[in-house]
C-alpha atoms as a PDB file:
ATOM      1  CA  UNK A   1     -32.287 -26.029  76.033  1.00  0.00           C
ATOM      2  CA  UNK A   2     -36.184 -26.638  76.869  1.00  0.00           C
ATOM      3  CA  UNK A   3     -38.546 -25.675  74.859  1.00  0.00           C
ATOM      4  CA  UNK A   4     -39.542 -22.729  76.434  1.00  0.00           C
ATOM      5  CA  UNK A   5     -39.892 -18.803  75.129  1.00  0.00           C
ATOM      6  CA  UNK A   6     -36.643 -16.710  75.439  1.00  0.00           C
ATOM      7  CA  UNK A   7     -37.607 -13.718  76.408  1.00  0.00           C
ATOM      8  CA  UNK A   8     -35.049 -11.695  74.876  1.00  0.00           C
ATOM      9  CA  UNK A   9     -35.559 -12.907  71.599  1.00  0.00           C
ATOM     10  CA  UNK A  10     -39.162 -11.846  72.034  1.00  0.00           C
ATOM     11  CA  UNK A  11     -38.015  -8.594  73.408  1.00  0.00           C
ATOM     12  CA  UNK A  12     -35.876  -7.507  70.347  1.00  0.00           C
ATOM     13  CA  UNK A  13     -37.987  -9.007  67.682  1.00  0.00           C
ATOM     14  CA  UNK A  14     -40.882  -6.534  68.805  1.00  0.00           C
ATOM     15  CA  UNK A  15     -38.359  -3.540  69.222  1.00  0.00           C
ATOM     16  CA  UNK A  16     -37.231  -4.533  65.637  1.00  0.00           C
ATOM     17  CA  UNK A  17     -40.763  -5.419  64.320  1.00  0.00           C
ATOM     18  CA  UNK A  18     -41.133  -1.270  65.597  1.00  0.00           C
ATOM     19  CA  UNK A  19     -38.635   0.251  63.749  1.00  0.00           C
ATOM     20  CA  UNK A  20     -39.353  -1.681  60.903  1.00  0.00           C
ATOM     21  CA  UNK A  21     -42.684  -0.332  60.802  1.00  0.00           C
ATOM     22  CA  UNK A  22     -41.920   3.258  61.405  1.00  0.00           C
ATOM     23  CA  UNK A  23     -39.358   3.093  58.718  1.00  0.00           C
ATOM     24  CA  UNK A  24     -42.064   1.665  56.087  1.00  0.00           C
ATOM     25  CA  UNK A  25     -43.577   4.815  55.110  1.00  0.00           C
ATOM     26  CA  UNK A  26     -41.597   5.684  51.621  1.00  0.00           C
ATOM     27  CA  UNK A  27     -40.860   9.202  52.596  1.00  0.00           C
ATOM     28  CA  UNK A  28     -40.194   8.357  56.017  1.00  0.00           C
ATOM     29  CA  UNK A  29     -37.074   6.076  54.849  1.00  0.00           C
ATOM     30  CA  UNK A  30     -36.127   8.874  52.472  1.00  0.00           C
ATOM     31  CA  UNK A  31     -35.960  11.311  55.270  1.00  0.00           C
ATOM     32  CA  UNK A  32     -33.742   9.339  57.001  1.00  0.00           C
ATOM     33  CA  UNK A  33     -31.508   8.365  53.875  1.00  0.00           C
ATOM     34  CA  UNK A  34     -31.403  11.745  53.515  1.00  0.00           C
ATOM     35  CA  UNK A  35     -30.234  12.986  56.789  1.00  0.00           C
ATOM     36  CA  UNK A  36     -27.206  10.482  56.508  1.00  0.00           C
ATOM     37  CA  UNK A  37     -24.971  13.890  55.578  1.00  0.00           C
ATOM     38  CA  UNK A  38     -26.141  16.351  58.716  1.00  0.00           C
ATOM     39  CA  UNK A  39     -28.673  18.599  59.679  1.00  0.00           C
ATOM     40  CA  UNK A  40     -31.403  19.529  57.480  1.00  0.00           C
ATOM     41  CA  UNK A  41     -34.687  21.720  58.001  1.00  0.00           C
ATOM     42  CA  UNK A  42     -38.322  20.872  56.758  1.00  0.00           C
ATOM     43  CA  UNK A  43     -38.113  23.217  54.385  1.00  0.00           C
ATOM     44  CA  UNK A  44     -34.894  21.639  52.610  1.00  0.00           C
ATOM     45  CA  UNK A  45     -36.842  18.231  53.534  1.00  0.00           C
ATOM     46  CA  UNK A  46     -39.553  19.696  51.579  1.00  0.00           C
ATOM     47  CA  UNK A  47     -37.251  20.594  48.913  1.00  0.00           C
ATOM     48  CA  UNK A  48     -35.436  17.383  48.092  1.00  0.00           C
ATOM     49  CA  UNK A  49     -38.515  15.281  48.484  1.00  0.00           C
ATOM     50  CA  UNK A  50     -41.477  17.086  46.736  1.00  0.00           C
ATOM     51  CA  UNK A  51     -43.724  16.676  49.313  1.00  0.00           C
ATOM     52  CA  UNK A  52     -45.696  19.367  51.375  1.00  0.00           C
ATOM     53  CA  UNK A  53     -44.438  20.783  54.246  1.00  0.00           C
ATOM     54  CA  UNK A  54     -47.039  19.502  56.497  1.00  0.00           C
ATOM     55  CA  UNK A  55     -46.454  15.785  55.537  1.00  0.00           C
ATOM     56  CA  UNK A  56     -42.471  16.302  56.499  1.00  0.00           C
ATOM     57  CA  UNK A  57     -43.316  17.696  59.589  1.00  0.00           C
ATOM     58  CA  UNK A  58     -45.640  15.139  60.652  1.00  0.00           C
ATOM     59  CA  UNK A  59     -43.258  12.664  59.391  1.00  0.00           C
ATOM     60  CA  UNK A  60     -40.403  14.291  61.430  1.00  0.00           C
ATOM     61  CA  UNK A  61     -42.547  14.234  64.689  1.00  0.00           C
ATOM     62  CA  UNK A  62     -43.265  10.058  64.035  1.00  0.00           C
ATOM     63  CA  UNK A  63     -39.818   9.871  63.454  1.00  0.00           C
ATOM     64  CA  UNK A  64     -38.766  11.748  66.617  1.00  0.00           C
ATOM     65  CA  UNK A  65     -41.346   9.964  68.877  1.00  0.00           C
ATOM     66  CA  UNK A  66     -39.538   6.783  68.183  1.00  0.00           C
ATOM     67  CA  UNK A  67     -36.138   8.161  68.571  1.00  0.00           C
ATOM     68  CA  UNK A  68     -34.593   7.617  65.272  1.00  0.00           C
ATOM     69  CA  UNK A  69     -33.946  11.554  64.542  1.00  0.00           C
ATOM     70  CA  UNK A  70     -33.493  14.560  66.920  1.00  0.00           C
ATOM     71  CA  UNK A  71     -34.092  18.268  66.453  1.00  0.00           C
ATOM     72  CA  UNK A  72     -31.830  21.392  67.287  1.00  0.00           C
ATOM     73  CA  UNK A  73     -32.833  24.936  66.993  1.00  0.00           C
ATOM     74  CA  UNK A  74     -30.980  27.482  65.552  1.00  0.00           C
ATOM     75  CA  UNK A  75     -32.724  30.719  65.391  1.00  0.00           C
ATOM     76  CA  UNK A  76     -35.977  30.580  63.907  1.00  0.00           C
ATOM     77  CA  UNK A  77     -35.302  27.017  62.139  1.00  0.00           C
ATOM     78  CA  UNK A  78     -35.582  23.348  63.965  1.00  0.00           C
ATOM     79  CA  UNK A  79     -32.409  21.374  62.141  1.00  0.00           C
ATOM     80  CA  UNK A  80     -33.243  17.361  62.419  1.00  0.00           C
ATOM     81  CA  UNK A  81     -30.347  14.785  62.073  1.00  0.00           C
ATOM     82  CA  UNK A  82     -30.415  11.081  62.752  1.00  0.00           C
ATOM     83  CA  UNK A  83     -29.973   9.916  65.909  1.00  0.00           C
ATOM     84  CA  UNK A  84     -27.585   7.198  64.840  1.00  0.00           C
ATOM     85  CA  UNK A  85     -26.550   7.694  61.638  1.00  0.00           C
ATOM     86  CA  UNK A  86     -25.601   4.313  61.106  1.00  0.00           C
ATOM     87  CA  UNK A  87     -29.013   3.462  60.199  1.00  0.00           C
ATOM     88  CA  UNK A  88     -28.874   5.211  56.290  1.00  0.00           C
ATOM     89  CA  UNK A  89     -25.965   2.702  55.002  1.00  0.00           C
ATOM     90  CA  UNK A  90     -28.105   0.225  56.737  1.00  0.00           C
ATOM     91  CA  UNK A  91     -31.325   0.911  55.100  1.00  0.00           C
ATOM     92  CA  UNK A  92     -29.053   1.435  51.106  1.00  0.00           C
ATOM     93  CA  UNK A  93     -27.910  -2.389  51.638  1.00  0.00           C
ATOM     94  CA  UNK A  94     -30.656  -3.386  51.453  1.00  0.00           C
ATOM     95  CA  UNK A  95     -31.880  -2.263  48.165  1.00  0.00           C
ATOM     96  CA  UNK A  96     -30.545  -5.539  46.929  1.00  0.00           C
ATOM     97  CA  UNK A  97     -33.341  -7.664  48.583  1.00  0.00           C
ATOM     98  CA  UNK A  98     -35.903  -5.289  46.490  1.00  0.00           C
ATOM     99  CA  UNK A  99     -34.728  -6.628  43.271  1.00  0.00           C
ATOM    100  CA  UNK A 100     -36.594  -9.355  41.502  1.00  0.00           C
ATOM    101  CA  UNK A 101     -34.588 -12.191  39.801  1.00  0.00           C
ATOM    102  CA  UNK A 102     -36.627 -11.356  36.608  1.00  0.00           C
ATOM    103  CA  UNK A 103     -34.317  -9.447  33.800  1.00  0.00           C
ATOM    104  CA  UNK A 104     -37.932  -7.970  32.562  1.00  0.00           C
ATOM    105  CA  UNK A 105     -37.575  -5.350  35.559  1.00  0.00           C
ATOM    106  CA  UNK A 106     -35.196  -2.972  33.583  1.00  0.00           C
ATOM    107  CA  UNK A 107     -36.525  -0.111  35.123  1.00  0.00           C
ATOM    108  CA  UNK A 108     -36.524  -1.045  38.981  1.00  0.00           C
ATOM    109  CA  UNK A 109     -32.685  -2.145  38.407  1.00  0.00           C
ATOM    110  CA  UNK A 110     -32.231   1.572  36.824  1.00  0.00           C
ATOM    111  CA  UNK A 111     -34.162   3.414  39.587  1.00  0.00           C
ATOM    112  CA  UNK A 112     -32.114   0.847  42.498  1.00  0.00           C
ATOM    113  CA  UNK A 113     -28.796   1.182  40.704  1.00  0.00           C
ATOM    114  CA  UNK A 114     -29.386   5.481  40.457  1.00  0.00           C
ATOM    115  CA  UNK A 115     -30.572   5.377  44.115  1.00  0.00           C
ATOM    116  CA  UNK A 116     -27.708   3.555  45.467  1.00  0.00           C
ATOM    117  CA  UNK A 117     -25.055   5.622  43.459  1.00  0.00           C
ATOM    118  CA  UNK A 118     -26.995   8.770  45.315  1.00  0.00           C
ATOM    119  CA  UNK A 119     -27.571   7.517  48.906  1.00  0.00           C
ATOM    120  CA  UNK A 120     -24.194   5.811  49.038  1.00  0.00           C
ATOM    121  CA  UNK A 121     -22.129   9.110  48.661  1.00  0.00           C
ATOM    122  CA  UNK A 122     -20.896   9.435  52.357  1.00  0.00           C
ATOM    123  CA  UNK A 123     -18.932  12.124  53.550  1.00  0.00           C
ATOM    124  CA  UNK A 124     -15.161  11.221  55.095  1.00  0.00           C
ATOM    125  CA  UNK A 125     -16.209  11.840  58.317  1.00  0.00           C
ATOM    126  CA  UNK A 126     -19.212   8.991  57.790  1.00  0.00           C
ATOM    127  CA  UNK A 127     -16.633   6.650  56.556  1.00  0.00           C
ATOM    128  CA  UNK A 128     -14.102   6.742  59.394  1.00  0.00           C
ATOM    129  CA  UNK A 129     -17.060   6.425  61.954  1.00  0.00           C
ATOM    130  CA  UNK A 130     -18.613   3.881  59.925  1.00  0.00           C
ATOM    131  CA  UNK A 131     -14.965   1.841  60.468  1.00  0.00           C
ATOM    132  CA  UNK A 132     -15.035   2.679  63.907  1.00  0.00           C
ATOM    133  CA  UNK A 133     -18.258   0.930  64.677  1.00  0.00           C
ATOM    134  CA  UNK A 134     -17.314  -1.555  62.535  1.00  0.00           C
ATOM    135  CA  UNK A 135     -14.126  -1.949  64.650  1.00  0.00           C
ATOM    136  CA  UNK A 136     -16.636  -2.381  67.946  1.00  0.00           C
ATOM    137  CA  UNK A 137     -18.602  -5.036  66.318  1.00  0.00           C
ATOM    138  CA  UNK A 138     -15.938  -7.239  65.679  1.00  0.00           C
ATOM    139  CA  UNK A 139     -14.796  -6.775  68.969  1.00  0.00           C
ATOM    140  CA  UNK A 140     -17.754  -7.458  70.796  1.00  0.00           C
ATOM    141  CA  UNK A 141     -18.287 -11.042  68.443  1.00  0.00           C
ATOM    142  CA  UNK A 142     -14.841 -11.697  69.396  1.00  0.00           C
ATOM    143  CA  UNK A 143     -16.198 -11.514  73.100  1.00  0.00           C
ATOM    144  CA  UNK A 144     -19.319 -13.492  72.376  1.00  0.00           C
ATOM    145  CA  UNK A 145     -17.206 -15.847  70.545  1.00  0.00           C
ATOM    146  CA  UNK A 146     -14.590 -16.183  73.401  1.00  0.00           C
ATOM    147  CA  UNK A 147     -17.449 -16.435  76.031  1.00  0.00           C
ATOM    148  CA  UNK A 148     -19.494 -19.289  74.035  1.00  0.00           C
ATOM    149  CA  UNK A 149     -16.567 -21.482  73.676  1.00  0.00           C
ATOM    150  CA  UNK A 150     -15.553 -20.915  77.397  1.00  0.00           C
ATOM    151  CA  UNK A 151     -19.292 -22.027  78.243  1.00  0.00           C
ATOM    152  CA  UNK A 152     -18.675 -25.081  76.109  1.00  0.00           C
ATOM    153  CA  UNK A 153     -15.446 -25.779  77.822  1.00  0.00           C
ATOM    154  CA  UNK A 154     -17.180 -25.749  81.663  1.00  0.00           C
ATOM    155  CA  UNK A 155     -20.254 -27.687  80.173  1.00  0.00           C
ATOM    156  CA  UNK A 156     -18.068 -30.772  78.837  1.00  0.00           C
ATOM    157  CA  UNK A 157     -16.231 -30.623  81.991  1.00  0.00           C
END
């Protein structure tokens, strides 16, 4: 192939480079963790991650303008859940890459090993769609796959 820009590449490493930096906020990325089980409120936001009620809603609305949570009323309260909740397992696999080769870091190990024991309690539900998707993905690679060696084949033909 020349040596010229793929477009696509470009494409998704900016929609990537986005999320990335939406999700870089601390409490954003809890929020989300946190909606991995349902529905919550700002007030149980509020609640479960000691900040004021303001800052969660103004998190919320960042988080909403970029698509990565929804809201519902019910009554007099706005419920917020993730828009695909396949991002929170996402986001606990990779507290891995934040730990530092060093043994002297007793404490982050602690605080990652606590927080993945927490964040990785899925309900059943989460599991069997979580297997489901899985199930797609390998599918679709096994079409990718299929499709790249067909190109091959025509190419050396």
């Amino acid at each position: 192939m020349g040596g010229g820009v793929m477009p696509h590449r470009v494409l998704v490493a900016k929609q990537l480079s986005e999320l990335f930096s939406v999700l870089a906020h601390p409490v954003r990325l809890q929020i989300v963790v946190e909606l991995r089980n349902g529905e919550l409120c700002v007030n149980s936001l509020q609640d479960i991650l000691g900040v004021r009620q303001s800052a969660v809603s103004q998190h919320l609305a960042l988080l909403k303008a970029h698509h990565l949570i929804k809201e519902r009323r019910h009554g007099r309260q706005v419920l917020y859940r993730l828009t695909s909740p396949e991002i929170a397992p996402w986001i606990v696999q990779g507290i891995p890459l934040i730990l530092p080769d060093a043994s002297d870091s007793r404490l982050l190990k602690s605080a990652a090993q606590r927080v993945v024991d927490l964040w990785s309690k899925t309900t059943e539900s989460e599991n069997i769609q979580q297997q489901g998707n899985q199930d797609e993905v390998l599918e679709e690679t096994e079409e990718e796959q299929l499709e790249e060696r067909l190109m091959s084949l025509v190419k050396s033909l």
